[in-house]
PDB file of N, CA and C in Angstrom:
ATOM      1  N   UNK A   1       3.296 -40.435  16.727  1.00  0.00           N
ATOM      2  CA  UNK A   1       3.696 -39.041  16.720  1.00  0.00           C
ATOM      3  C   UNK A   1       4.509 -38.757  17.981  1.00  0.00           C
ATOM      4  N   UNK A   2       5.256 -37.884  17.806  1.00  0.00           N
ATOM      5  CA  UNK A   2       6.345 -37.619  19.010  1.00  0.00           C
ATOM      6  C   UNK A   2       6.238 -35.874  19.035  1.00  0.00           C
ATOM      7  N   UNK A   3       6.153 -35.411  20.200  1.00  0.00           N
ATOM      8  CA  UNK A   3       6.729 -33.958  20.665  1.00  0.00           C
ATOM      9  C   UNK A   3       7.621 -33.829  21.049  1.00  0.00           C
ATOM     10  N   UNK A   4       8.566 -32.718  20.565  1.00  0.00           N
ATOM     11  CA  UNK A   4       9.810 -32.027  20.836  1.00  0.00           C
ATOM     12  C   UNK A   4       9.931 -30.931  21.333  1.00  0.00           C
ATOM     13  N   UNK A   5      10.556 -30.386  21.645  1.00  0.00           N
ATOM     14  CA  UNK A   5      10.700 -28.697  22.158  1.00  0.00           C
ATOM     15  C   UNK A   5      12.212 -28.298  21.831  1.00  0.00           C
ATOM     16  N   UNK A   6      12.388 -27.664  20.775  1.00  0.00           N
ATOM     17  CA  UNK A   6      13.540 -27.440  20.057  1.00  0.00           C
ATOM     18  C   UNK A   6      13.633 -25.845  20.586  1.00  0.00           C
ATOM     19  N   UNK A   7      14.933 -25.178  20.767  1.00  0.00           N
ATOM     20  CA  UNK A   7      15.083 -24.349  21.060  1.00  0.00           C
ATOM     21  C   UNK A   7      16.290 -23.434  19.917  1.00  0.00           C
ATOM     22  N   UNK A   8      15.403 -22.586  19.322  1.00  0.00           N
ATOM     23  CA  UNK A   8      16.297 -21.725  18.170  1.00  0.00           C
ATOM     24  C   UNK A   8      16.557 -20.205  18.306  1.00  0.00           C
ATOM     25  N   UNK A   9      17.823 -20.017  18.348  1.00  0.00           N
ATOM     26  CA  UNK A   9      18.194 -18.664  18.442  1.00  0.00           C
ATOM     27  C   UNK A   9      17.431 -18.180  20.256  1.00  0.00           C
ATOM     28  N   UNK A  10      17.622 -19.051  20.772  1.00  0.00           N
ATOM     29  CA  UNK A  10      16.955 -18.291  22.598  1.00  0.00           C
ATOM     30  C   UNK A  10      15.667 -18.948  22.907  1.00  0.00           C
ATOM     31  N   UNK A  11      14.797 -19.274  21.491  1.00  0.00           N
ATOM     32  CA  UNK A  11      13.341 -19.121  21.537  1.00  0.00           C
ATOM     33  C   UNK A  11      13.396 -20.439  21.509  1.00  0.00           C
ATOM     34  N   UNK A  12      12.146 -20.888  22.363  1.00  0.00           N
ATOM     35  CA  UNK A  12      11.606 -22.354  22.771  1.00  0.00           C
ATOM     36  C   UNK A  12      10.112 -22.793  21.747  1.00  0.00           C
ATOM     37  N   UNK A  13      10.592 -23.441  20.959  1.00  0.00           N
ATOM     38  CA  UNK A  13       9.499 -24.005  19.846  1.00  0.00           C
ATOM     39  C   UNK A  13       8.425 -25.330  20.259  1.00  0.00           C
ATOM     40  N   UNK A  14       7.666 -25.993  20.106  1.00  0.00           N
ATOM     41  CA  UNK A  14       7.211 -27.533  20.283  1.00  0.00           C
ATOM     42  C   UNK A  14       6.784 -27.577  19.068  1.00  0.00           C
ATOM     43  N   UNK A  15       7.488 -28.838  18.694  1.00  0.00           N
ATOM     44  CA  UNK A  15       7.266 -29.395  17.361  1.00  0.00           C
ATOM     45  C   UNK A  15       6.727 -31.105  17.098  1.00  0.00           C
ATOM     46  N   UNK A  16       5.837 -31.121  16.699  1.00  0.00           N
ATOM     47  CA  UNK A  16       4.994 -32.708  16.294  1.00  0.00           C
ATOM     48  C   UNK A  16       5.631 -33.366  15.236  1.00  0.00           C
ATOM     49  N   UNK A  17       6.463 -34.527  15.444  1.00  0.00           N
ATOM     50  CA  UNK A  17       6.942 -35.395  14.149  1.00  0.00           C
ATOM     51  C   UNK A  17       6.329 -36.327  14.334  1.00  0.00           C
ATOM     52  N   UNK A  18       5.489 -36.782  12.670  1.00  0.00           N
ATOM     53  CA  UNK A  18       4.972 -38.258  12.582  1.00  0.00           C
ATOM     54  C   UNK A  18       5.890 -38.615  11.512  1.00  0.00           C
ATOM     55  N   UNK A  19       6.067 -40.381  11.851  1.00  0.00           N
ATOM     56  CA  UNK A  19       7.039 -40.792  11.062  1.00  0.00           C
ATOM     57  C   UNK A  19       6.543 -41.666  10.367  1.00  0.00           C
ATOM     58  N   UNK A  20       6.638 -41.755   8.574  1.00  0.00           N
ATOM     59  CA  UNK A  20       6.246 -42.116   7.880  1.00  0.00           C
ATOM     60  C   UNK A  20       6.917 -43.121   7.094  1.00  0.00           C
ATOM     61  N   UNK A  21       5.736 -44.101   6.649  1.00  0.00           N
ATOM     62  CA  UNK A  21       6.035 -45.524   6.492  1.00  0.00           C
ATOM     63  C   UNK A  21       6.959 -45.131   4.995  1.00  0.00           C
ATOM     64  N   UNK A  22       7.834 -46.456   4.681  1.00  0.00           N
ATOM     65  CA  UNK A  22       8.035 -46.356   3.090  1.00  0.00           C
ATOM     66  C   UNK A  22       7.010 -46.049   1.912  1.00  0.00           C
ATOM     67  N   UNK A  23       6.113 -46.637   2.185  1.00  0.00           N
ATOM     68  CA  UNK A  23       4.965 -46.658   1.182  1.00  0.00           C
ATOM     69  C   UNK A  23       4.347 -45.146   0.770  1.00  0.00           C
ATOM     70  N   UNK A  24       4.967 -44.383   1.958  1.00  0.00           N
ATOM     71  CA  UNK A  24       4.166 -42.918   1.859  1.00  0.00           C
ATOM     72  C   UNK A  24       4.927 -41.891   1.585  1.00  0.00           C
ATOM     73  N   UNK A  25       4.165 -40.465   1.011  1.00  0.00           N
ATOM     74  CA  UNK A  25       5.480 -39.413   0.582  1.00  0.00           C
ATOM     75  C   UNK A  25       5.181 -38.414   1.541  1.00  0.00           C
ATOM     76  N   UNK A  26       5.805 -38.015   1.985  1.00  0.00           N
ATOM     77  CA  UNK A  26       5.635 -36.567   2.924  1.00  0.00           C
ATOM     78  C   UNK A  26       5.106 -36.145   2.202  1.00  0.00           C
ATOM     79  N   UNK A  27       3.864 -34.881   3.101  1.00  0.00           N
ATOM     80  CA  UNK A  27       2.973 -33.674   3.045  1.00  0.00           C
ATOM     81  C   UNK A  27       3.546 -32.795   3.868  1.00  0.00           C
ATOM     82  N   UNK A  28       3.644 -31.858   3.560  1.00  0.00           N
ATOM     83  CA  UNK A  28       4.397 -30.481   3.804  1.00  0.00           C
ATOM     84  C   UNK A  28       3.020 -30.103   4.141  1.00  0.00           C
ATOM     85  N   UNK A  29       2.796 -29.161   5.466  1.00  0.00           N
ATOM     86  CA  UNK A  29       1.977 -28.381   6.007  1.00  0.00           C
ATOM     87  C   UNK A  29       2.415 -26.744   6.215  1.00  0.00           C
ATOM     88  N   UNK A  30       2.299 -26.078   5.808  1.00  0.00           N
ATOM     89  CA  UNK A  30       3.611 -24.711   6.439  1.00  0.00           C
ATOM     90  C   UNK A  30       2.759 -23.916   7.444  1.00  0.00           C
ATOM     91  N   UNK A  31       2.918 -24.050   8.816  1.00  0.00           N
ATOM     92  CA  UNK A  31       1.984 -22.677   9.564  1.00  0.00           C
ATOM     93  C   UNK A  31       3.633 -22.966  10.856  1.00  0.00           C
ATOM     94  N   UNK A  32       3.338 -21.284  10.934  1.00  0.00           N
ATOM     95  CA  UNK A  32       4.478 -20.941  11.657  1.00  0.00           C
ATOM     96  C   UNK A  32       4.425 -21.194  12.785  1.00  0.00           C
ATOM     97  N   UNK A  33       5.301 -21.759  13.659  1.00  0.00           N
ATOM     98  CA  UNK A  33       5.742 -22.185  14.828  1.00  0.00           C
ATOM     99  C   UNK A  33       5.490 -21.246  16.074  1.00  0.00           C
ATOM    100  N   UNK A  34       4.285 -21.325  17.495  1.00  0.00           N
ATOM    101  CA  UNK A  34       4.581 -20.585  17.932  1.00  0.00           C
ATOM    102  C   UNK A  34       5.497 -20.462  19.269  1.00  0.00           C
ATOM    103  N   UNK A  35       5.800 -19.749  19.733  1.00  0.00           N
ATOM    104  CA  UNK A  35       6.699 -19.738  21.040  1.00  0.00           C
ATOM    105  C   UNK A  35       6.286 -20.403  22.278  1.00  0.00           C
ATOM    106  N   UNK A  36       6.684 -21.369  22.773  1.00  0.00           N
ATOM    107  CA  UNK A  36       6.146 -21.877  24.197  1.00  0.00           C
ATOM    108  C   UNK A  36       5.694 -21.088  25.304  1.00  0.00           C
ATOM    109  N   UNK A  37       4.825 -20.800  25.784  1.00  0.00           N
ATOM    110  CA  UNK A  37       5.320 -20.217  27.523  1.00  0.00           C
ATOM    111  C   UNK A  37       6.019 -20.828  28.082  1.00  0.00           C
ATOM    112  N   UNK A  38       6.708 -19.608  28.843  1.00  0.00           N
ATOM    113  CA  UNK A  38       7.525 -20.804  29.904  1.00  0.00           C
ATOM    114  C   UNK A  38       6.656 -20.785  31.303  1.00  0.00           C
ATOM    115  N   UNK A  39       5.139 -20.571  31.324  1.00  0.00           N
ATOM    116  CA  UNK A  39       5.077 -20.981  32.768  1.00  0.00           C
ATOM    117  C   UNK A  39       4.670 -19.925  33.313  1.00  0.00           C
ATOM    118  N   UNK A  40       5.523 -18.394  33.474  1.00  0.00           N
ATOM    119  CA  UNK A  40       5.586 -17.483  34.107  1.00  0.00           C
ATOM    120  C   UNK A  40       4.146 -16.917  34.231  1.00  0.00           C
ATOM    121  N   UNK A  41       3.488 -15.880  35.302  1.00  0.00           N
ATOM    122  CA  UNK A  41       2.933 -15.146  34.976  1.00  0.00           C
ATOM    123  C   UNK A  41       3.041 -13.719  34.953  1.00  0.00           C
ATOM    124  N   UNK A  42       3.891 -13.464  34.301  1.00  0.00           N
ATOM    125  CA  UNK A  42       4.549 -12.186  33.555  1.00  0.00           C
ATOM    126  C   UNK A  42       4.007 -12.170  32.103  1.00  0.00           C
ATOM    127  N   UNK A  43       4.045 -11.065  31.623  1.00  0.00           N
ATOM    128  CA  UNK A  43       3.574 -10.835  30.210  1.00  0.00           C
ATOM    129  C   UNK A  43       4.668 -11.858  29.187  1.00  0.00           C
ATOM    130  N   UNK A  44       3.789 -12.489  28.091  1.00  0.00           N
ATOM    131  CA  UNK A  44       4.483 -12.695  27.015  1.00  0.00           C
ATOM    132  C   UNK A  44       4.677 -12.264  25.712  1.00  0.00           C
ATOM    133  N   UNK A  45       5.474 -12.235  25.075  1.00  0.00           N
ATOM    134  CA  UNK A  45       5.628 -11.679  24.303  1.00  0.00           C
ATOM    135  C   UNK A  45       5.227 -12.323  22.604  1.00  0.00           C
ATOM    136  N   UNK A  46       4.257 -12.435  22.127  1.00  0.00           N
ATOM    137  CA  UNK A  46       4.264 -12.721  20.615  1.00  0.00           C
ATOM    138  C   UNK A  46       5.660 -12.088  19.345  1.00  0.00           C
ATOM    139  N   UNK A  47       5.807 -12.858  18.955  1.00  0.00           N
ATOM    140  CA  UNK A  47       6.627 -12.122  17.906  1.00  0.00           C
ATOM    141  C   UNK A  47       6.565 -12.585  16.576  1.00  0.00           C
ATOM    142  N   UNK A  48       6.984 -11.990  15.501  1.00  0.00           N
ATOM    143  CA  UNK A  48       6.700 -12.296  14.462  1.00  0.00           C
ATOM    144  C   UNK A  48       7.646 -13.561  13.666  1.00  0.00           C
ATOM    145  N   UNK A  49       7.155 -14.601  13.691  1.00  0.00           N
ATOM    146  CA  UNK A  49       7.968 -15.993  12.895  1.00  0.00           C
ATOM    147  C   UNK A  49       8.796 -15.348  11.587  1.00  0.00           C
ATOM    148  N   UNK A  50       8.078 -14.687  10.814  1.00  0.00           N
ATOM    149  CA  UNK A  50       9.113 -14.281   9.561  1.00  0.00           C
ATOM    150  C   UNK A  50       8.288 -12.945   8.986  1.00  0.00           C
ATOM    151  N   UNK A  51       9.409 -12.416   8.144  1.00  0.00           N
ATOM    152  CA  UNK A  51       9.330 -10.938   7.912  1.00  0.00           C
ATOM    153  C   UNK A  51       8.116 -11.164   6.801  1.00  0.00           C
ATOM    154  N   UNK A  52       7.144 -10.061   7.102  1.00  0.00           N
ATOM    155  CA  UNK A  52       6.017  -9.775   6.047  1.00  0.00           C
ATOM    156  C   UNK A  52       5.333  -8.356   6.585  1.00  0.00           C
ATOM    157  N   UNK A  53       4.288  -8.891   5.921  1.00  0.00           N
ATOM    158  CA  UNK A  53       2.908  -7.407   6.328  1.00  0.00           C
ATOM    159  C   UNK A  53       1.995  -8.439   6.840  1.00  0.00           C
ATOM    160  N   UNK A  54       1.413  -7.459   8.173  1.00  0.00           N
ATOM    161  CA  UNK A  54       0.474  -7.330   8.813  1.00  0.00           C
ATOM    162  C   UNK A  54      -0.971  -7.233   8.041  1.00  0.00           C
ATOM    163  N   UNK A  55      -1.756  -8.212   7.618  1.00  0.00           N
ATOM    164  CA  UNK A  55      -2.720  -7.963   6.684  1.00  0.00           C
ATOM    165  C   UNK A  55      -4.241  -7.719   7.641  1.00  0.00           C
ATOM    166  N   UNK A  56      -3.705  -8.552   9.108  1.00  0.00           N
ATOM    167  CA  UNK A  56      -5.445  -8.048  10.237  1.00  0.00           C
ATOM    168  C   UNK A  56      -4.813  -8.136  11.042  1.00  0.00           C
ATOM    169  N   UNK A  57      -4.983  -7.576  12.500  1.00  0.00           N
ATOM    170  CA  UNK A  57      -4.745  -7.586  13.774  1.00  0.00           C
ATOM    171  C   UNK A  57      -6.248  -8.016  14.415  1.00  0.00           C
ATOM    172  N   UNK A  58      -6.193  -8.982  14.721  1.00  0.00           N
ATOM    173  CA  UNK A  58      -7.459  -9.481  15.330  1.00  0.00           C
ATOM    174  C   UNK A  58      -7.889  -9.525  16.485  1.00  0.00           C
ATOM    175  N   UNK A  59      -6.726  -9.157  17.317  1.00  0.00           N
ATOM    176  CA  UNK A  59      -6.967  -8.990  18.701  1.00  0.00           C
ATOM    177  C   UNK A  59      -6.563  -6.964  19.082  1.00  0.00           C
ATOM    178  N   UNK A  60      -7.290  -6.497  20.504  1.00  0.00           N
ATOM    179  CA  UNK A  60      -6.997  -5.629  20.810  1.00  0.00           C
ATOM    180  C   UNK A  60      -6.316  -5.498  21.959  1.00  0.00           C
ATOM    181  N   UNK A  61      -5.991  -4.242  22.859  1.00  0.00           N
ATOM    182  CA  UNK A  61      -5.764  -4.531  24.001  1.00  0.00           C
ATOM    183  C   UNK A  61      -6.654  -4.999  24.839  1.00  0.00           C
ATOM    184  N   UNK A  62      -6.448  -5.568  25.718  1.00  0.00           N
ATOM    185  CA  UNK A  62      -7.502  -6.188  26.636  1.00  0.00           C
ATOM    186  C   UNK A  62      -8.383  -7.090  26.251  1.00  0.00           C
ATOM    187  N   UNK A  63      -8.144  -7.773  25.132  1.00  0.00           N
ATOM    188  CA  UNK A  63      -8.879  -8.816  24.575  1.00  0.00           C
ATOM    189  C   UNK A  63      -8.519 -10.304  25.133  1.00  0.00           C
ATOM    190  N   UNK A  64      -9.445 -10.914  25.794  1.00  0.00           N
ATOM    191  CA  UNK A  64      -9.324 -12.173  26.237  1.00  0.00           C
ATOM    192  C   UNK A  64      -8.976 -12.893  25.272  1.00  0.00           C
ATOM    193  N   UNK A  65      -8.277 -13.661  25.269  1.00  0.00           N
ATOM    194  CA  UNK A  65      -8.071 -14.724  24.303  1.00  0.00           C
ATOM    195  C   UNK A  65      -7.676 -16.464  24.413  1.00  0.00           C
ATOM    196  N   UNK A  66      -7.904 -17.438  23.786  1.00  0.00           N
ATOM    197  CA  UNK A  66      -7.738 -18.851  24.175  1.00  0.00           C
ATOM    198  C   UNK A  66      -6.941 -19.059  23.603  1.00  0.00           C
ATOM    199  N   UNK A  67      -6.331 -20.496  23.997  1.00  0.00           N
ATOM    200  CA  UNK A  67      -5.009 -21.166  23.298  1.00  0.00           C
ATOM    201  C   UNK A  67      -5.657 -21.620  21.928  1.00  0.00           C
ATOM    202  N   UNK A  68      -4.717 -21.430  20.720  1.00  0.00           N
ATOM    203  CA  UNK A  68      -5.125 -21.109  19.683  1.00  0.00           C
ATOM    204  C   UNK A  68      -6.149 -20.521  18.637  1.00  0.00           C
ATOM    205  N   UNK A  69      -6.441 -19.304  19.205  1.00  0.00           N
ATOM    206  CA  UNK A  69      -7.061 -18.460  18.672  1.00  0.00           C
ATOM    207  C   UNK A  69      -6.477 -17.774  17.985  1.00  0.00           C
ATOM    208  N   UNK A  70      -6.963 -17.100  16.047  1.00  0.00           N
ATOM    209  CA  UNK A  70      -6.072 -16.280  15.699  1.00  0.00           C
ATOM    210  C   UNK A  70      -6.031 -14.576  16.179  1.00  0.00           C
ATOM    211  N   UNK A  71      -4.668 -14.910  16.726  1.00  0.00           N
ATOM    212  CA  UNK A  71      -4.100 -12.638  17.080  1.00  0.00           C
ATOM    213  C   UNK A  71      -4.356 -11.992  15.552  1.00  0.00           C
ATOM    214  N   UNK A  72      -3.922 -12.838  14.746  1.00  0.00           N
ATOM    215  CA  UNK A  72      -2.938 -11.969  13.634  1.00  0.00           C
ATOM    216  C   UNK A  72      -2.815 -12.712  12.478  1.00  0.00           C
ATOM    217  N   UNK A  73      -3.032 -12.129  11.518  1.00  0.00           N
ATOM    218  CA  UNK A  73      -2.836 -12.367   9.470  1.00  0.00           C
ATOM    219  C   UNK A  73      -1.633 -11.662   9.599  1.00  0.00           C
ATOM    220  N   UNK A  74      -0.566 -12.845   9.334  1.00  0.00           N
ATOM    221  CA  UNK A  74       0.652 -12.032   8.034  1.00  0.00           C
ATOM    222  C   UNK A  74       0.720 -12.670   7.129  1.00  0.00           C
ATOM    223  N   UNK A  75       1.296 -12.110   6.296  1.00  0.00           N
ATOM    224  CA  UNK A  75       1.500 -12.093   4.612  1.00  0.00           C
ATOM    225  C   UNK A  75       3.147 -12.330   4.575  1.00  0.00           C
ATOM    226  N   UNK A  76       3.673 -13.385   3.972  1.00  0.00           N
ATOM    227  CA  UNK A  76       4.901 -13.728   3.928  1.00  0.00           C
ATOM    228  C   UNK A  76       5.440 -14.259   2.322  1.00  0.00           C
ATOM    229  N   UNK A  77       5.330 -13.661   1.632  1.00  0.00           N
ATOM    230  CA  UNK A  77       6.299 -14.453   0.216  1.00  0.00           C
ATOM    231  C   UNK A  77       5.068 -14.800  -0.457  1.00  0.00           C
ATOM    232  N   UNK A  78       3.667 -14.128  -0.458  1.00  0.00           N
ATOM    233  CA  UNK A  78       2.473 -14.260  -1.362  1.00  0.00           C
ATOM    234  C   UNK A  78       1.459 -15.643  -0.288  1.00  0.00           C
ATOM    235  N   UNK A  79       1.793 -15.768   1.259  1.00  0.00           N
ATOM    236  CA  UNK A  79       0.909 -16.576   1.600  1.00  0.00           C
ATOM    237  C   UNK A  79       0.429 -16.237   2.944  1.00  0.00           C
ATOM    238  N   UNK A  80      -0.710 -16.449   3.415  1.00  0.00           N
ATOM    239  CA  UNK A  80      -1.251 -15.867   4.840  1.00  0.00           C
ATOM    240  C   UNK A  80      -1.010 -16.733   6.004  1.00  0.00           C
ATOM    241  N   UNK A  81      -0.508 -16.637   6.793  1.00  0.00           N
ATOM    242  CA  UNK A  81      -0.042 -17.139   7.955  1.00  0.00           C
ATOM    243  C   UNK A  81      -0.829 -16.646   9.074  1.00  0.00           C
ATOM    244  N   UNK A  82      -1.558 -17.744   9.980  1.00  0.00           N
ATOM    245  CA  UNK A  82      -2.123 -17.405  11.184  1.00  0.00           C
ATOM    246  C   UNK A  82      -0.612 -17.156  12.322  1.00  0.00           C
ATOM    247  N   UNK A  83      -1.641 -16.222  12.788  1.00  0.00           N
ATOM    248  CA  UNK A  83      -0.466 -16.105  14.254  1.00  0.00           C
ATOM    249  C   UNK A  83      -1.791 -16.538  15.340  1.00  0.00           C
ATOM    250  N   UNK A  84      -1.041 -17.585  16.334  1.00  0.00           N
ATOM    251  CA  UNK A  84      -2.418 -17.992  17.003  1.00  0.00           C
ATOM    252  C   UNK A  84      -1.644 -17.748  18.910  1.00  0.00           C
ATOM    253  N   UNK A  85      -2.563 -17.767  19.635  1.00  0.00           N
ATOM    254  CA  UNK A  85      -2.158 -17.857  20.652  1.00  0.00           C
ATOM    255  C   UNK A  85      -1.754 -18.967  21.376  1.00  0.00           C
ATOM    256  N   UNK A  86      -0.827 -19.440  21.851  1.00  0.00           N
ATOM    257  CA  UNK A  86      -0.082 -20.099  22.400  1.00  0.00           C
ATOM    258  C   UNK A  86      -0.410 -20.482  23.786  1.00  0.00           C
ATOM    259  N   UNK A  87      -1.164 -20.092  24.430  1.00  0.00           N
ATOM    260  CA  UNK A  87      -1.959 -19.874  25.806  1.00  0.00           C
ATOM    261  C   UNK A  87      -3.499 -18.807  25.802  1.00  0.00           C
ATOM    262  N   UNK A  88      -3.906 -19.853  27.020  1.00  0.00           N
ATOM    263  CA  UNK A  88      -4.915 -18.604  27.640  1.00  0.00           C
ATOM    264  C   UNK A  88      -4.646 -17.343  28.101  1.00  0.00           C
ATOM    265  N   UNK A  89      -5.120 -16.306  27.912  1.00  0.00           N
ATOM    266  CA  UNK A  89      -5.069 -15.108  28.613  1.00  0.00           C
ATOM    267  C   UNK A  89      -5.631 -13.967  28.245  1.00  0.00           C
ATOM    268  N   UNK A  90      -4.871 -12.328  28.630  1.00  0.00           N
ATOM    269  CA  UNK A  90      -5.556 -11.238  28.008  1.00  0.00           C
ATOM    270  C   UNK A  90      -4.599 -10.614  27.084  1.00  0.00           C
ATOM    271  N   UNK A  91      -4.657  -9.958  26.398  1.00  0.00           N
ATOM    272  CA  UNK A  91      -3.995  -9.048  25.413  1.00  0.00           C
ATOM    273  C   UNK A  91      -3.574  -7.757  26.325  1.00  0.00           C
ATOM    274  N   UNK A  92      -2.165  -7.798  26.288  1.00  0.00           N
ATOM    275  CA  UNK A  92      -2.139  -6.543  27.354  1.00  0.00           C
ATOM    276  C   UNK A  92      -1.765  -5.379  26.235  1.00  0.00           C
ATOM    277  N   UNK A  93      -0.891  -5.615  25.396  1.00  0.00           N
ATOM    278  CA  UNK A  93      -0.870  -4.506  24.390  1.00  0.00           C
ATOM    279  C   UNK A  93      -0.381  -5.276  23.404  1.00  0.00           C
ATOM    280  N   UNK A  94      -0.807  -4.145  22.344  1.00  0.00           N
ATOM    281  CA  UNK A  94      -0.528  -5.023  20.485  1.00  0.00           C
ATOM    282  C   UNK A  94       0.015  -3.496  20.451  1.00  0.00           C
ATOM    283  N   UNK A  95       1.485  -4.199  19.168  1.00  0.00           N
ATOM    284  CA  UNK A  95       2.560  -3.166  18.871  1.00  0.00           C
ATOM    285  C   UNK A  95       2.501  -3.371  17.365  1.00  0.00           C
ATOM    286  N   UNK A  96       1.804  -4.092  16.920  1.00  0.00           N
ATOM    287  CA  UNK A  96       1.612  -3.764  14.970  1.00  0.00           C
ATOM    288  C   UNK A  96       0.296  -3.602  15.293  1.00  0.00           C
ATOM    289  N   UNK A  97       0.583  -3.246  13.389  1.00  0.00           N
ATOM    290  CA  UNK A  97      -1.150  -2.839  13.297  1.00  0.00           C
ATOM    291  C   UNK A  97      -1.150  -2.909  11.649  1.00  0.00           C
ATOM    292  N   UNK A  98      -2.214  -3.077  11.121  1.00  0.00           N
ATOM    293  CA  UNK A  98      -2.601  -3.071   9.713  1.00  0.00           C
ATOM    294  C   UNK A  98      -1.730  -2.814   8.743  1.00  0.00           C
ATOM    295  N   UNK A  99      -1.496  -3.631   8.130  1.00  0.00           N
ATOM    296  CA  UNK A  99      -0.136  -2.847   6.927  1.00  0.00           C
ATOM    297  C   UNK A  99       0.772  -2.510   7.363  1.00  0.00           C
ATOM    298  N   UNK A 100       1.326  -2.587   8.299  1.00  0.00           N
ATOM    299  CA  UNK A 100       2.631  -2.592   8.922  1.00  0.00           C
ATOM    300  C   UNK A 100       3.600  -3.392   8.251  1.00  0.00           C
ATOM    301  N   UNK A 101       4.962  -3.764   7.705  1.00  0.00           N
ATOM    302  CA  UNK A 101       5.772  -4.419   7.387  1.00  0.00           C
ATOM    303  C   UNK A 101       6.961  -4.896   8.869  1.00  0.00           C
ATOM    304  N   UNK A 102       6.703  -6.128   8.968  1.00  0.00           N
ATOM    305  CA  UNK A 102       7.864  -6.041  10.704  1.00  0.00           C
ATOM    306  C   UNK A 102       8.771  -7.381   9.896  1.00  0.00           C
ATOM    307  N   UNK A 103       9.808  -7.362  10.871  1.00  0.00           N
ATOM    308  CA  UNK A 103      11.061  -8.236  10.320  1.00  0.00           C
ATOM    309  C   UNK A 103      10.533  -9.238  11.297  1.00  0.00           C
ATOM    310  N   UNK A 104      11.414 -10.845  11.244  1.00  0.00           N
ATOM    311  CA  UNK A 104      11.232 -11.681  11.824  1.00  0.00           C
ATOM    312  C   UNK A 104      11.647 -11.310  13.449  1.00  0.00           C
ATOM    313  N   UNK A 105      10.761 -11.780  14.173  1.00  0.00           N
ATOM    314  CA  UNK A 105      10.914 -11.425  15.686  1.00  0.00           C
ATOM    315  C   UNK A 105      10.649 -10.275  16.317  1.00  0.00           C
ATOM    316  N   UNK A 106       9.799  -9.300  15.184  1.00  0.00           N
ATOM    317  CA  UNK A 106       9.283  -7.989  15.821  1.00  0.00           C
ATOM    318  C   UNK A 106       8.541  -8.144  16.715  1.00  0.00           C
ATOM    319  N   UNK A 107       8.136  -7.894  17.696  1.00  0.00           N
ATOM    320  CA  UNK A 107       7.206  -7.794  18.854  1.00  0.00           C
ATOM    321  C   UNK A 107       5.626  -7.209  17.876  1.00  0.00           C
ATOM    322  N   UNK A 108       4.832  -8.222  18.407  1.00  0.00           N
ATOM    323  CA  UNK A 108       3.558  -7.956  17.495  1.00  0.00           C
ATOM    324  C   UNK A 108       2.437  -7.621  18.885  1.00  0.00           C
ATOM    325  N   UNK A 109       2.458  -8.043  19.765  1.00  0.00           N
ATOM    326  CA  UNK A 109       1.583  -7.825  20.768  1.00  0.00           C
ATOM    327  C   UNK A 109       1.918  -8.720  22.272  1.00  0.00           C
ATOM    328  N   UNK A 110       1.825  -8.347  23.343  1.00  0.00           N
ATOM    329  CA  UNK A 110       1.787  -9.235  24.809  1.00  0.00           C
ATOM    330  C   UNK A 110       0.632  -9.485  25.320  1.00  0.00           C
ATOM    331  N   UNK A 111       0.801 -10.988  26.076  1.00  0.00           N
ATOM    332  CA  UNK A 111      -0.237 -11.276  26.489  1.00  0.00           C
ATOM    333  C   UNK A 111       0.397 -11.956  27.844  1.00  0.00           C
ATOM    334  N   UNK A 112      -0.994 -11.606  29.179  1.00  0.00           N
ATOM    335  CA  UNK A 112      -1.024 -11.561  30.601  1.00  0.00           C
ATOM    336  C   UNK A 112      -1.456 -13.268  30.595  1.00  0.00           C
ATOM    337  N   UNK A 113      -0.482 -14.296  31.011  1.00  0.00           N
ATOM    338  CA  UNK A 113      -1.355 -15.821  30.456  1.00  0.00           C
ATOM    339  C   UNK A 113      -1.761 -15.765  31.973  1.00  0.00           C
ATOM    340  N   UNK A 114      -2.961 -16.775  31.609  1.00  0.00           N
ATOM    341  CA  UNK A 114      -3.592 -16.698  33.121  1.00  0.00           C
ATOM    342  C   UNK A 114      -3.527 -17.574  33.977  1.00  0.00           C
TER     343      UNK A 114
END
């Protein structure tokens, strides 16, 4: 397996490729990609991978949270997508909320990484 850090439209991704023998067929996994930190300790920003509804907001403000824990249920094209955290830290503010509809890259909530 190999890590990458692909960078799309501004945003800094890490992506896992395993490379597969002849004998085998790719498995498609789909969970959305989340944003790297870069490091800073300035607030980061979550945003939304692709346009849907907000089906839970799982985190609040001021909610501690660990690297991959789920923030957030969206609903994208009839399927539920974790939004997970990307780092340790706190929830400094969440900007969706329940049933909300946001486009790809809406600001869904920031977090203080620690």
């Amino acid at each position: 397996m190999k890590t990458y850090k692909i960078t799309v439209n501004g945003k800094v991704y890490e992506v896992t490729v395993e490379e597969a023998s002849a004998n085998e067929t790719a498995s498609v996994k789909a969970a959305p990609a989340a944003p790297v930190s870069s490091g800073s300790s300035a607030d980061e920003k979550i945003e939304a991978p692709i346009q849907g509804t907000i089906l839970s907001m799982k985190v609040q403000a001021g909610s501690v949270v660990k690297k991959g824990q789920i923030l957030a249920i969206l609903e994208a094209m009839k399927l539920e997508n974790e939004i997970v955290s990307p780092f340790d830290g706190t929830v400094s503010s969440v900007s969706a909320k329940d049933g909300q509809v946001v486009d790809s890259g809406a600001l869904l909530l920031t977090i203080a990484a620690k």
